[in-house]
Protein backbone atom coordinates (compact mmCIF):
# COMPACT_ATOMS: atom_id res chain seq x y z
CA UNK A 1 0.00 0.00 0.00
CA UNK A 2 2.74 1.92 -0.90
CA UNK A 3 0.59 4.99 -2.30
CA UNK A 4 -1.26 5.06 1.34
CA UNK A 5 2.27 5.36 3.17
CA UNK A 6 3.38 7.93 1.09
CA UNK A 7 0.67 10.07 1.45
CA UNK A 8 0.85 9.12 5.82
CA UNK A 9 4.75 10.35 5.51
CA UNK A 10 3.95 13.45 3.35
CA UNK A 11 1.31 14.72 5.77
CA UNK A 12 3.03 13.96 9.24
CA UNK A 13 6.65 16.39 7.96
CA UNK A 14 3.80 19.18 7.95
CA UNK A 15 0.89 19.97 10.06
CA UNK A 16 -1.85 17.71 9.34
CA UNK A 17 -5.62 18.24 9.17
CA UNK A 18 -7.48 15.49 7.20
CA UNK A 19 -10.74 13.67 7.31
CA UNK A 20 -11.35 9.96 7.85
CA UNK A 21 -14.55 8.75 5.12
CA UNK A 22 -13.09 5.32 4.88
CA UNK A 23 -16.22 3.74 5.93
CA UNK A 24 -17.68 5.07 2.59
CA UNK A 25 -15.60 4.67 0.06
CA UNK A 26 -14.40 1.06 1.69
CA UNK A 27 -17.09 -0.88 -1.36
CA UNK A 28 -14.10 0.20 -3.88
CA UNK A 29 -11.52 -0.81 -1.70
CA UNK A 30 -10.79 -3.70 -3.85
CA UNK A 31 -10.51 -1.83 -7.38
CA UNK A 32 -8.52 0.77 -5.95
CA UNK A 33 -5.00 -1.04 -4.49
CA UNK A 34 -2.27 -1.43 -6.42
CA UNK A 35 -1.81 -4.54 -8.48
CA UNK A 36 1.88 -5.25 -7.52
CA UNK A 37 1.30 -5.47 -3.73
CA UNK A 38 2.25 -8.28 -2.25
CA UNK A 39 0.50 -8.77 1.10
CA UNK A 40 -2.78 -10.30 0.80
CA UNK A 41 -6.13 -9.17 2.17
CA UNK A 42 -6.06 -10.94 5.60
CA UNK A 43 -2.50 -9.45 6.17
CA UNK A 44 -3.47 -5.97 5.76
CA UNK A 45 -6.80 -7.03 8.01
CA UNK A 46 -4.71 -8.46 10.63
CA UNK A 47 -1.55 -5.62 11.06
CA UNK A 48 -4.72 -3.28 11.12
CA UNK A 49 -6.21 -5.44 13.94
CA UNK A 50 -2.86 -5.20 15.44
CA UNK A 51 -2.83 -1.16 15.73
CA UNK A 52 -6.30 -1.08 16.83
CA UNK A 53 -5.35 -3.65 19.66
CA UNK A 54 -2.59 -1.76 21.25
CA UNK A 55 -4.87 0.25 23.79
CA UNK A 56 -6.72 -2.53 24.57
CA UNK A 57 -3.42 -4.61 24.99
CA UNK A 58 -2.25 -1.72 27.61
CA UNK A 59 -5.37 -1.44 29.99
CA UNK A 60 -5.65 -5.49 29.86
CA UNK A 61 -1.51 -5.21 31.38
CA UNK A 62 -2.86 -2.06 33.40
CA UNK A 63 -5.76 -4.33 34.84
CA UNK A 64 -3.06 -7.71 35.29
CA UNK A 65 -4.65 -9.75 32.57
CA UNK A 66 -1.43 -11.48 30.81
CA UNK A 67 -0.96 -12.41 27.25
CA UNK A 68 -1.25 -15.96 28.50
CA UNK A 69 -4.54 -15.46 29.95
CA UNK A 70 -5.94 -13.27 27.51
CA UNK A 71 -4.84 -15.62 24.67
CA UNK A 72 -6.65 -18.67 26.09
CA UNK A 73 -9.50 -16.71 26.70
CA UNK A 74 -9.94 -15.26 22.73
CA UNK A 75 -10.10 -18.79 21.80
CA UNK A 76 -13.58 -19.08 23.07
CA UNK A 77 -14.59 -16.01 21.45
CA UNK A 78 -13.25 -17.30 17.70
CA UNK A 79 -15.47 -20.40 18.53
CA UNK A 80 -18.21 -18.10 19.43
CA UNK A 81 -18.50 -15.66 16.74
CA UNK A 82 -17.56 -18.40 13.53
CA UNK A 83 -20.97 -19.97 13.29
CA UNK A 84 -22.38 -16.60 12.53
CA UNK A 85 -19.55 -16.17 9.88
CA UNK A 86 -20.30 -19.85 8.25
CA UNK A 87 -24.16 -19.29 8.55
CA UNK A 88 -23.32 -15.55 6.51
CA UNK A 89 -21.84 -17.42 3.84
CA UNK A 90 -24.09 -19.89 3.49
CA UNK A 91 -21.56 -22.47 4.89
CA UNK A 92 -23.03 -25.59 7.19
CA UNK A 93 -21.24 -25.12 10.71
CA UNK A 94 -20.52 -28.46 12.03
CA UNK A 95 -16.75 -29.39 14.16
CA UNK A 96 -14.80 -29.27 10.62
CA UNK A 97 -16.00 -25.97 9.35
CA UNK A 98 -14.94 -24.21 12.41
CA UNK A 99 -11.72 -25.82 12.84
CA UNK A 100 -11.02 -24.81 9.21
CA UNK A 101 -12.15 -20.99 8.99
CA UNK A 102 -10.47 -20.78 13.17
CA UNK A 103 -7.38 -23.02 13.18
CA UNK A 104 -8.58 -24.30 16.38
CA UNK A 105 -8.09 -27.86 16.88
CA UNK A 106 -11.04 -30.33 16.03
CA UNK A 107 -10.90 -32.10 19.37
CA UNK A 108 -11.28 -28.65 21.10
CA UNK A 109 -13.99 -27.17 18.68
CA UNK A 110 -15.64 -30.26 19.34
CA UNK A 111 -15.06 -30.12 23.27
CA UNK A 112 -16.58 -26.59 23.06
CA UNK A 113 -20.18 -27.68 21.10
CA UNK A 114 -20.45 -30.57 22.79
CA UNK A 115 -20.95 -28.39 26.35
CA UNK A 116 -22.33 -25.80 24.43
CA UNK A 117 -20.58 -22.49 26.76
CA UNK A 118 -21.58 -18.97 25.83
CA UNK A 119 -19.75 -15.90 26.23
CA UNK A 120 -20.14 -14.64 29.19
CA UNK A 121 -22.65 -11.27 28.94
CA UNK A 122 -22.15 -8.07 30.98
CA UNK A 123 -24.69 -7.41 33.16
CA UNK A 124 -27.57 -5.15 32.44
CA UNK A 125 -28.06 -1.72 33.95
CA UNK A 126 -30.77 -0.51 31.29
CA UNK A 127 -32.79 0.76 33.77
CA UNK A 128 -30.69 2.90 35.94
CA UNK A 129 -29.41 4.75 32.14
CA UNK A 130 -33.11 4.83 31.30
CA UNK A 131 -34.06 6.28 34.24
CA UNK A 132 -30.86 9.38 33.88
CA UNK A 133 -31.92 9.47 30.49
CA UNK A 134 -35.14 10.24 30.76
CA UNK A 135 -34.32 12.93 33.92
CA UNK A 136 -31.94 14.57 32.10
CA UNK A 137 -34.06 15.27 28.83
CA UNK A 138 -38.01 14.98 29.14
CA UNK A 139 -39.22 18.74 29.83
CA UNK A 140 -41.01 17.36 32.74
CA UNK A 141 -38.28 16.92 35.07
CA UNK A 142 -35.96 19.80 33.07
CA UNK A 143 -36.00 23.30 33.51
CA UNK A 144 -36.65 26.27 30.84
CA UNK A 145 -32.88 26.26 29.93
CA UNK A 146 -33.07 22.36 29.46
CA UNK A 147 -31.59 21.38 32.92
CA UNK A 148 -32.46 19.05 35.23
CA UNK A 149 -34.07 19.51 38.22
CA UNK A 150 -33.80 18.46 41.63
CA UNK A 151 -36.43 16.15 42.38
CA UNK A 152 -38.50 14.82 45.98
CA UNK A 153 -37.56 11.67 46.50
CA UNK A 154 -41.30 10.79 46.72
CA UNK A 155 -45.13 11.51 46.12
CA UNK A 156 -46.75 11.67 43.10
CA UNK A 157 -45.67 13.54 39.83
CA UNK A 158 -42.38 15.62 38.96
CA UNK A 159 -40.90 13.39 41.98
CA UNK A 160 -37.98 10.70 41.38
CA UNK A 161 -40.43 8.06 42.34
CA UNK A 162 -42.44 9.05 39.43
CA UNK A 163 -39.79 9.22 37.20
CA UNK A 164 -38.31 6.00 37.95
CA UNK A 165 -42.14 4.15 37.99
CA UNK A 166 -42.61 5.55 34.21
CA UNK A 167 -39.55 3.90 33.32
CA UNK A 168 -39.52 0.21 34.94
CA UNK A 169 -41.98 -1.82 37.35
CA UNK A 170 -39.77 -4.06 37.86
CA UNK A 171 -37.36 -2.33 39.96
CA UNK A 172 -38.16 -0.12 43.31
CA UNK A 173 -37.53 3.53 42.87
CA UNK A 174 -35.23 3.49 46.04
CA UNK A 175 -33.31 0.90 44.14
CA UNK A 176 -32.76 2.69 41.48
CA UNK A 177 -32.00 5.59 43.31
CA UNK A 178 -29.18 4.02 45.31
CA UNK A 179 -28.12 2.73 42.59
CA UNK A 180 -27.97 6.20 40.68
CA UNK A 181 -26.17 7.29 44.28
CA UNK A 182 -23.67 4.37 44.64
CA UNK A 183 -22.20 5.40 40.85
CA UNK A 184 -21.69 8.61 41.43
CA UNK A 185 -23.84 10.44 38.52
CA UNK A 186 -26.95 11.36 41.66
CA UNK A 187 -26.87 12.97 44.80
CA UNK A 188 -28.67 13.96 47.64
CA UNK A 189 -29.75 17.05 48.31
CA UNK A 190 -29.82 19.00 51.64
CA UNK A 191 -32.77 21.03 52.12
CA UNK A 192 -34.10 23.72 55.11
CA UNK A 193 -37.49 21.50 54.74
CA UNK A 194 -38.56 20.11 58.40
CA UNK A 195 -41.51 18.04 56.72
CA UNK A 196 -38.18 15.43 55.88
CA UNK A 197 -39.39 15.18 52.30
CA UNK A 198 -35.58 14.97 50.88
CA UNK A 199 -34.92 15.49 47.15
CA UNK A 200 -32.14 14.42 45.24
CA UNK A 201 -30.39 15.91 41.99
CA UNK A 202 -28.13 14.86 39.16
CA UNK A 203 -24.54 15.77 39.38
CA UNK A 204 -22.77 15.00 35.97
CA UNK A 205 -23.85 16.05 32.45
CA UNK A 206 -23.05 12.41 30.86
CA UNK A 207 -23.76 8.60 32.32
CA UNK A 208 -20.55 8.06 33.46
CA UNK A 209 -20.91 6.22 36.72
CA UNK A 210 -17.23 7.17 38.57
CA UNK A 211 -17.83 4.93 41.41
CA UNK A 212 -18.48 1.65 39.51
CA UNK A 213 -15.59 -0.25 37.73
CA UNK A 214 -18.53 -3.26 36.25
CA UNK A 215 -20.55 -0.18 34.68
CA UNK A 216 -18.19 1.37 33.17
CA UNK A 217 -16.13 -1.66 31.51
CA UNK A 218 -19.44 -2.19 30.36
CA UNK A 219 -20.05 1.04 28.92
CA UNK A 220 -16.60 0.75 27.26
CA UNK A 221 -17.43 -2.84 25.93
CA UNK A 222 -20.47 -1.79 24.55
CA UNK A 223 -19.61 1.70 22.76
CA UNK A 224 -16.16 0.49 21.61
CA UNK A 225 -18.08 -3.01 20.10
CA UNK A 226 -20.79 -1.30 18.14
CA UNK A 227 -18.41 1.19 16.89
CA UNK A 228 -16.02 -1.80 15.62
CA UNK A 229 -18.72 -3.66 14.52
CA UNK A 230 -19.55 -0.06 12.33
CA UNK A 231 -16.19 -0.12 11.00
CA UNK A 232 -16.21 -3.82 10.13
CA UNK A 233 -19.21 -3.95 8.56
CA UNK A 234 -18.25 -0.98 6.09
CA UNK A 235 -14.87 -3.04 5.14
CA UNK A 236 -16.89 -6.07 4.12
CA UNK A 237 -18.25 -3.86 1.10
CA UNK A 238 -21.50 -5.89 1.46
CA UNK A 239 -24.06 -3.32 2.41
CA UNK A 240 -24.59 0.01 2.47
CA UNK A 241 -21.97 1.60 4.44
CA UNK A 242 -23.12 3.43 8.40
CA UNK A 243 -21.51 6.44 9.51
CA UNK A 244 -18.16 6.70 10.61
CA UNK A 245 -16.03 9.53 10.22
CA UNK A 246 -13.48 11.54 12.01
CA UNK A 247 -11.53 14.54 12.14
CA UNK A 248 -7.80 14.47 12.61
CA UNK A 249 -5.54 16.84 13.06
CA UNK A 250 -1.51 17.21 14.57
CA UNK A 251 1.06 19.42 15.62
CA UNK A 252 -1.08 21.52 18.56
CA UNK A 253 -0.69 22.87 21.55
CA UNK A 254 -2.16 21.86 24.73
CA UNK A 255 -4.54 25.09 24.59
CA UNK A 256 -5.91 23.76 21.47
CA UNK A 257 -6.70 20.64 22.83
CA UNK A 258 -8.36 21.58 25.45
CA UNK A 259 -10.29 24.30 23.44
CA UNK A 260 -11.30 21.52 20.39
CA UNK A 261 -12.31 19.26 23.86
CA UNK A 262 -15.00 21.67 25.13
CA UNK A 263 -16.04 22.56 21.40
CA UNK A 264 -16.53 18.45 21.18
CA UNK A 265 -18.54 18.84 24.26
CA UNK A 266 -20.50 21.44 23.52
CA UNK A 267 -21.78 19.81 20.11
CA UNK A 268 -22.15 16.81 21.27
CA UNK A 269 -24.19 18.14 24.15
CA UNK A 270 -27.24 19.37 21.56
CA UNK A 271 -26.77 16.07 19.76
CA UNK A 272 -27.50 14.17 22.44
CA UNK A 273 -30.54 16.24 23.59
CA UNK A 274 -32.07 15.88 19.77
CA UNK A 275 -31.17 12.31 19.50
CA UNK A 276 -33.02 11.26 22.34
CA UNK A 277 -35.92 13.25 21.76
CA UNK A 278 -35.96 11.58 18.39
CA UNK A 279 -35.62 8.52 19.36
CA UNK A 280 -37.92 8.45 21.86
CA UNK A 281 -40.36 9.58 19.92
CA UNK A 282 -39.61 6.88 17.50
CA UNK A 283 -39.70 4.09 20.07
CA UNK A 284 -42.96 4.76 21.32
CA UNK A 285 -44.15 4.74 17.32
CA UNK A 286 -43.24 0.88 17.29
CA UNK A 287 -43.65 -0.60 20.32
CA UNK A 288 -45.44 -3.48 20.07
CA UNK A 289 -44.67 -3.81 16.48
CA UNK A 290 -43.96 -7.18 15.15
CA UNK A 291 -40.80 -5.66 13.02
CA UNK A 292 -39.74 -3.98 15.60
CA UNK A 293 -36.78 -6.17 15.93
CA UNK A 294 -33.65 -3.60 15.68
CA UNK A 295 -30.88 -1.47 17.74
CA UNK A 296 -28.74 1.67 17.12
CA UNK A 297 -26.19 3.25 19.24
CA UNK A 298 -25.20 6.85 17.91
CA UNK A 299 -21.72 7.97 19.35
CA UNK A 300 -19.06 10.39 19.72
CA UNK A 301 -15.81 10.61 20.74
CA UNK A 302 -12.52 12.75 21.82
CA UNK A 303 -8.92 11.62 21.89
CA UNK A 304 -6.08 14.02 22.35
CA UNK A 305 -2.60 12.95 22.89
CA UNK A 306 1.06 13.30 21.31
CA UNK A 307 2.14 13.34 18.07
CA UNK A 308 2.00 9.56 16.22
CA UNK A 309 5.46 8.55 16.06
CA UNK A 310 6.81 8.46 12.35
């Protein structure tokens, strides 16, 4: 890709501004490399793996999980995720199939059907982000400005008990609450009231629950896998390709940064506000419908660090 590295080189000897579209013009990725290069298609997929691994690679060392241990435990998720591959390409899956496409040996592929193990899923907070959600947009618990509002604890409407009824059944409001509490993103707050009727408030601007290390690996799990899965889906060339862009640029200071951080914020904080009113509006349009059978997660993200090394 030798047109690709020339380009990287000529751009990093000068300040570099540039923006990422590969996820739509991956469909011609094919027709558009050079003839004469020599690495095939799974090499370039697999040294691109590679880069996109090494952050991962440093929290799982941060965290204490070693190659050996992290090794053994991918091998379960190759012989999780190929039967979707072989059933994709019309492919019967069956012990031989995914030793061949996995390179994992028959007598363990076997081993592995034969009990039949999962991957192990993350467990679900839905309700507790529904619940923030919900407080943190719906005009009825917001402000004029679009702000939350502190909130009683309890009684009947424009209270947290309220809130958190609308949203689940299933789970007390003083559950939810302490759960809310316990991760940091709600507090409690003190009042001169002497009838004791306590009300609580939110305290950050995102769901990002400080005080819990399970929700937020989940978090990370799940907005880091659908973005992948984005990304990998627009390389196969097979449908129409989702959104996912960037903006790039090198060679600033840490002023700039930090200004291009808060401008991220700020955009992203209207986004968010007209995404959810969107697509709440859209869920309650098909509930109950018997198509109603997909997901979305719309994103953003902010990195800032030094200079790639050339």
């Amino acid at each position: 890709m030798q047109w690709a590295v020339e380009a990287n080189q000529a751009c990093k000897r000068q300040k570099c501004l540039f923006f990422s579209i590969y996820g739509i013009y991956s469909h011609y990725l094919e027709s558009i490399l050079p003839q004469a290069m020599t690495e095939t298609r799974s090499d370039l997929t697999l040294a691109a793996a590679l880069r996109v691994m090494a952050p991962l690679v440093e929290l799982l060392l941060h965290e204490g999980v070693t190659y050996t241990r992290f090794a053994n435990a991918l091998k379960a998720t190759f012989l999780e995720v190929a039967p979707s591959v072989l059933e994709k390409s019309s492919t019967r899956v069956n012990d031989s199939s995914v030793s061949t496409l996995t390179g994992i040996h028959r007598k363990d592929v076997r081993e592995w059907r034969s009990v039949g193990q999962p991957l192990p899923q993350a467990k679900s907070f839905s309700a507790v982000m529904e619940v923030f959600t919900k407080w943190a947009n719906d005009p009825a618990y917001c402000d004029e400005r679009g702000h939350p509002l502190p909130l009683r604890r309890a009684g009947g409407p424009g209270t947290f008990e309220a809130l958190a009824t609308s949203v689940s059944n299933d789970v007390h409001p003083h559950t939810l609450l302490r759960e809310l509490i316990r991760l940091g993103v709600a507090r409690r707050v003190e009042t001169a009231s002497s009838d004791g009727d306590d009300k609580v408030s939110l305290c950050v601007d995102a769901f990002v629950p400080h005080d819990g290390a399970a929700e937020m690996l989940q978090l990370f799990s799940d907005n880091v896998g659908d973005h992948l899965a984005a990304a990998a889906r627009n390389l196969s060339g097979n449908n129409a390709p989702m959104l996912e862009q960037s903006v790039y640029a090198d060679s600033l200071s840490a002023d700039s940064i930090a200004a291009m951080h808060a401008l991220a914020r700020q955009i992203w904080a209207k986004a968010f506000h007209d995404i959810v009113g969107d697509a709440n509006a859209l869920t309650e349009r098909d509930r109950g419908q018997a198509d109603a059978t997909q997901r979305l997660r719309i994103g953003m993200y902010f990195y800032g660090g030094p200079n790639q090394k050339t």
